[in-house]
Protein backbone atom coordinates (compact mmCIF):
# COMPACT_ATOMS: atom_id res chain seq x y z
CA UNK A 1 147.11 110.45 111.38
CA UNK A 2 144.51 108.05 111.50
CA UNK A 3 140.88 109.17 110.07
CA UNK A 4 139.03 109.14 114.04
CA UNK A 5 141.72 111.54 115.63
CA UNK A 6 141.29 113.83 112.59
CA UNK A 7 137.72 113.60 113.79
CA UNK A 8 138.07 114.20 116.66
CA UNK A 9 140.39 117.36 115.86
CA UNK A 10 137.74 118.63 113.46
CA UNK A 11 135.35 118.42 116.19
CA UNK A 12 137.63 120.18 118.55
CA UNK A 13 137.99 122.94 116.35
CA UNK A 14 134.09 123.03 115.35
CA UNK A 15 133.29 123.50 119.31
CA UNK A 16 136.10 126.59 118.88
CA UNK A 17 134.85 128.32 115.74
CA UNK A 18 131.24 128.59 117.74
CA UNK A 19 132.94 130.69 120.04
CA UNK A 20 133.22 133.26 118.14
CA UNK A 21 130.21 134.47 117.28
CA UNK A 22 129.74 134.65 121.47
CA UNK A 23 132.70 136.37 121.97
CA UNK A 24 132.05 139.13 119.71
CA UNK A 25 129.14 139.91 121.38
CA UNK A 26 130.87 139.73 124.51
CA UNK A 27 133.31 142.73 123.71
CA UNK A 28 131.96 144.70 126.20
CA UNK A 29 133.20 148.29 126.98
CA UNK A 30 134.95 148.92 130.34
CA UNK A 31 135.18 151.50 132.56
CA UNK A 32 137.02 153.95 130.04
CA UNK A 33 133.93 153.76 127.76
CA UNK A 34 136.34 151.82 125.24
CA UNK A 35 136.39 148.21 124.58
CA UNK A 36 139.78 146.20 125.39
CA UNK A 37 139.74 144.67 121.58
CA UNK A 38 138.56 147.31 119.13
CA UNK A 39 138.68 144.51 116.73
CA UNK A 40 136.38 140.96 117.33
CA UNK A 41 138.53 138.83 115.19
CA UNK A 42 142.12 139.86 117.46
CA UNK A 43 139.99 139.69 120.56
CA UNK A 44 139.04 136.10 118.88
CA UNK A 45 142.41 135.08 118.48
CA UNK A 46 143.73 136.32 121.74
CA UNK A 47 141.06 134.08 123.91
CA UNK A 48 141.94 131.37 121.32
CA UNK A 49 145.72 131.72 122.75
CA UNK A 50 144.79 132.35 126.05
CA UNK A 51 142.24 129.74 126.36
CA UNK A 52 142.23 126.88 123.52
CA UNK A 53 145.29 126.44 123.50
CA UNK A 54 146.33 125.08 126.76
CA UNK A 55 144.09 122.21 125.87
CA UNK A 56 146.53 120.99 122.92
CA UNK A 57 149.05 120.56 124.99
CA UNK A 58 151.10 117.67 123.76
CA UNK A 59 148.95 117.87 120.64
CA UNK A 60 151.36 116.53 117.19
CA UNK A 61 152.58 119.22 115.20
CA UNK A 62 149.97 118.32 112.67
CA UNK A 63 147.10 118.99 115.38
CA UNK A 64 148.82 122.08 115.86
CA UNK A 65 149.28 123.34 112.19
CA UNK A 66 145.11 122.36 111.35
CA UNK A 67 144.34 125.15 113.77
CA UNK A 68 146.68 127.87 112.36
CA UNK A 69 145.51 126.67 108.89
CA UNK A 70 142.20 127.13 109.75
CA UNK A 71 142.47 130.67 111.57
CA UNK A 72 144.86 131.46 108.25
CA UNK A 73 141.88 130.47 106.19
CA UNK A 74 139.08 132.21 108.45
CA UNK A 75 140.88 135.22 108.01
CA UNK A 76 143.99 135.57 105.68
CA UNK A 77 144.68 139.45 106.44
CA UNK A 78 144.84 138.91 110.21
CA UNK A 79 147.40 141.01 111.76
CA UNK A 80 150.61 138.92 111.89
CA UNK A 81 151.37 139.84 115.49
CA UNK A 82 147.97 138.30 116.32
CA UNK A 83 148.91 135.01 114.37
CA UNK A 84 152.61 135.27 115.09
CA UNK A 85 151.53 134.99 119.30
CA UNK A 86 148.89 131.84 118.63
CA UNK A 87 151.44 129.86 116.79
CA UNK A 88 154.24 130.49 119.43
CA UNK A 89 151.68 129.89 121.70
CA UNK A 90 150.65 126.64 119.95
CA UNK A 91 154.07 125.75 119.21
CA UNK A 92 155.19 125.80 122.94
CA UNK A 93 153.00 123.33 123.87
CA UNK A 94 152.98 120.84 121.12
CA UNK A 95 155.22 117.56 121.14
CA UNK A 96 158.25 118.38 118.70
């Protein structure tokens, strides 16, 4: 991979990582009095699947793999389950 597009996917992920400190603050409760995501960094990872992710479609598998690395890195005792569903998610949408 040339040394722009890895750039440009380090910039891509930059504008991600600032989400997070907004969506932790955005855990609000709901009507139960409970939040939906006890935990920021799964409620993180969830809108990561839910919402970053569509925008790598037909990423490389090497696009792909810097954003697991990075969550990986971020946070190396993340549930599996949580990181497990992102890189299906990613997966599903990259080029093979």
């Amino acid at each position: 991979m040339g040394g722009e597009a890895h750039r440009c996917i380090r910039r891509r992920m930059a504008q991600r990582w600032s989400l997070t400190a907004g969506l932790a603050k955005g855990l609000a409760e709901t009507a139960s009095g409970k939040p939906t995501y006890a935990d920021p960094v799964i409620a993180f990872v969830t809108a990561l699947r839910l919402f970053a992710v569509p925008q790598y479609e037909g990423a490389t598998n090497s696009e792909t793999k810097f954003v697991l690395d990075g969550v990986r890195a971020q946070w190396p005792d993340l549930d599996k389950g949580a990181v497990g569903a992102l890189e299906e998610a990613l997966n599903s949408v990259a080029l093979s």
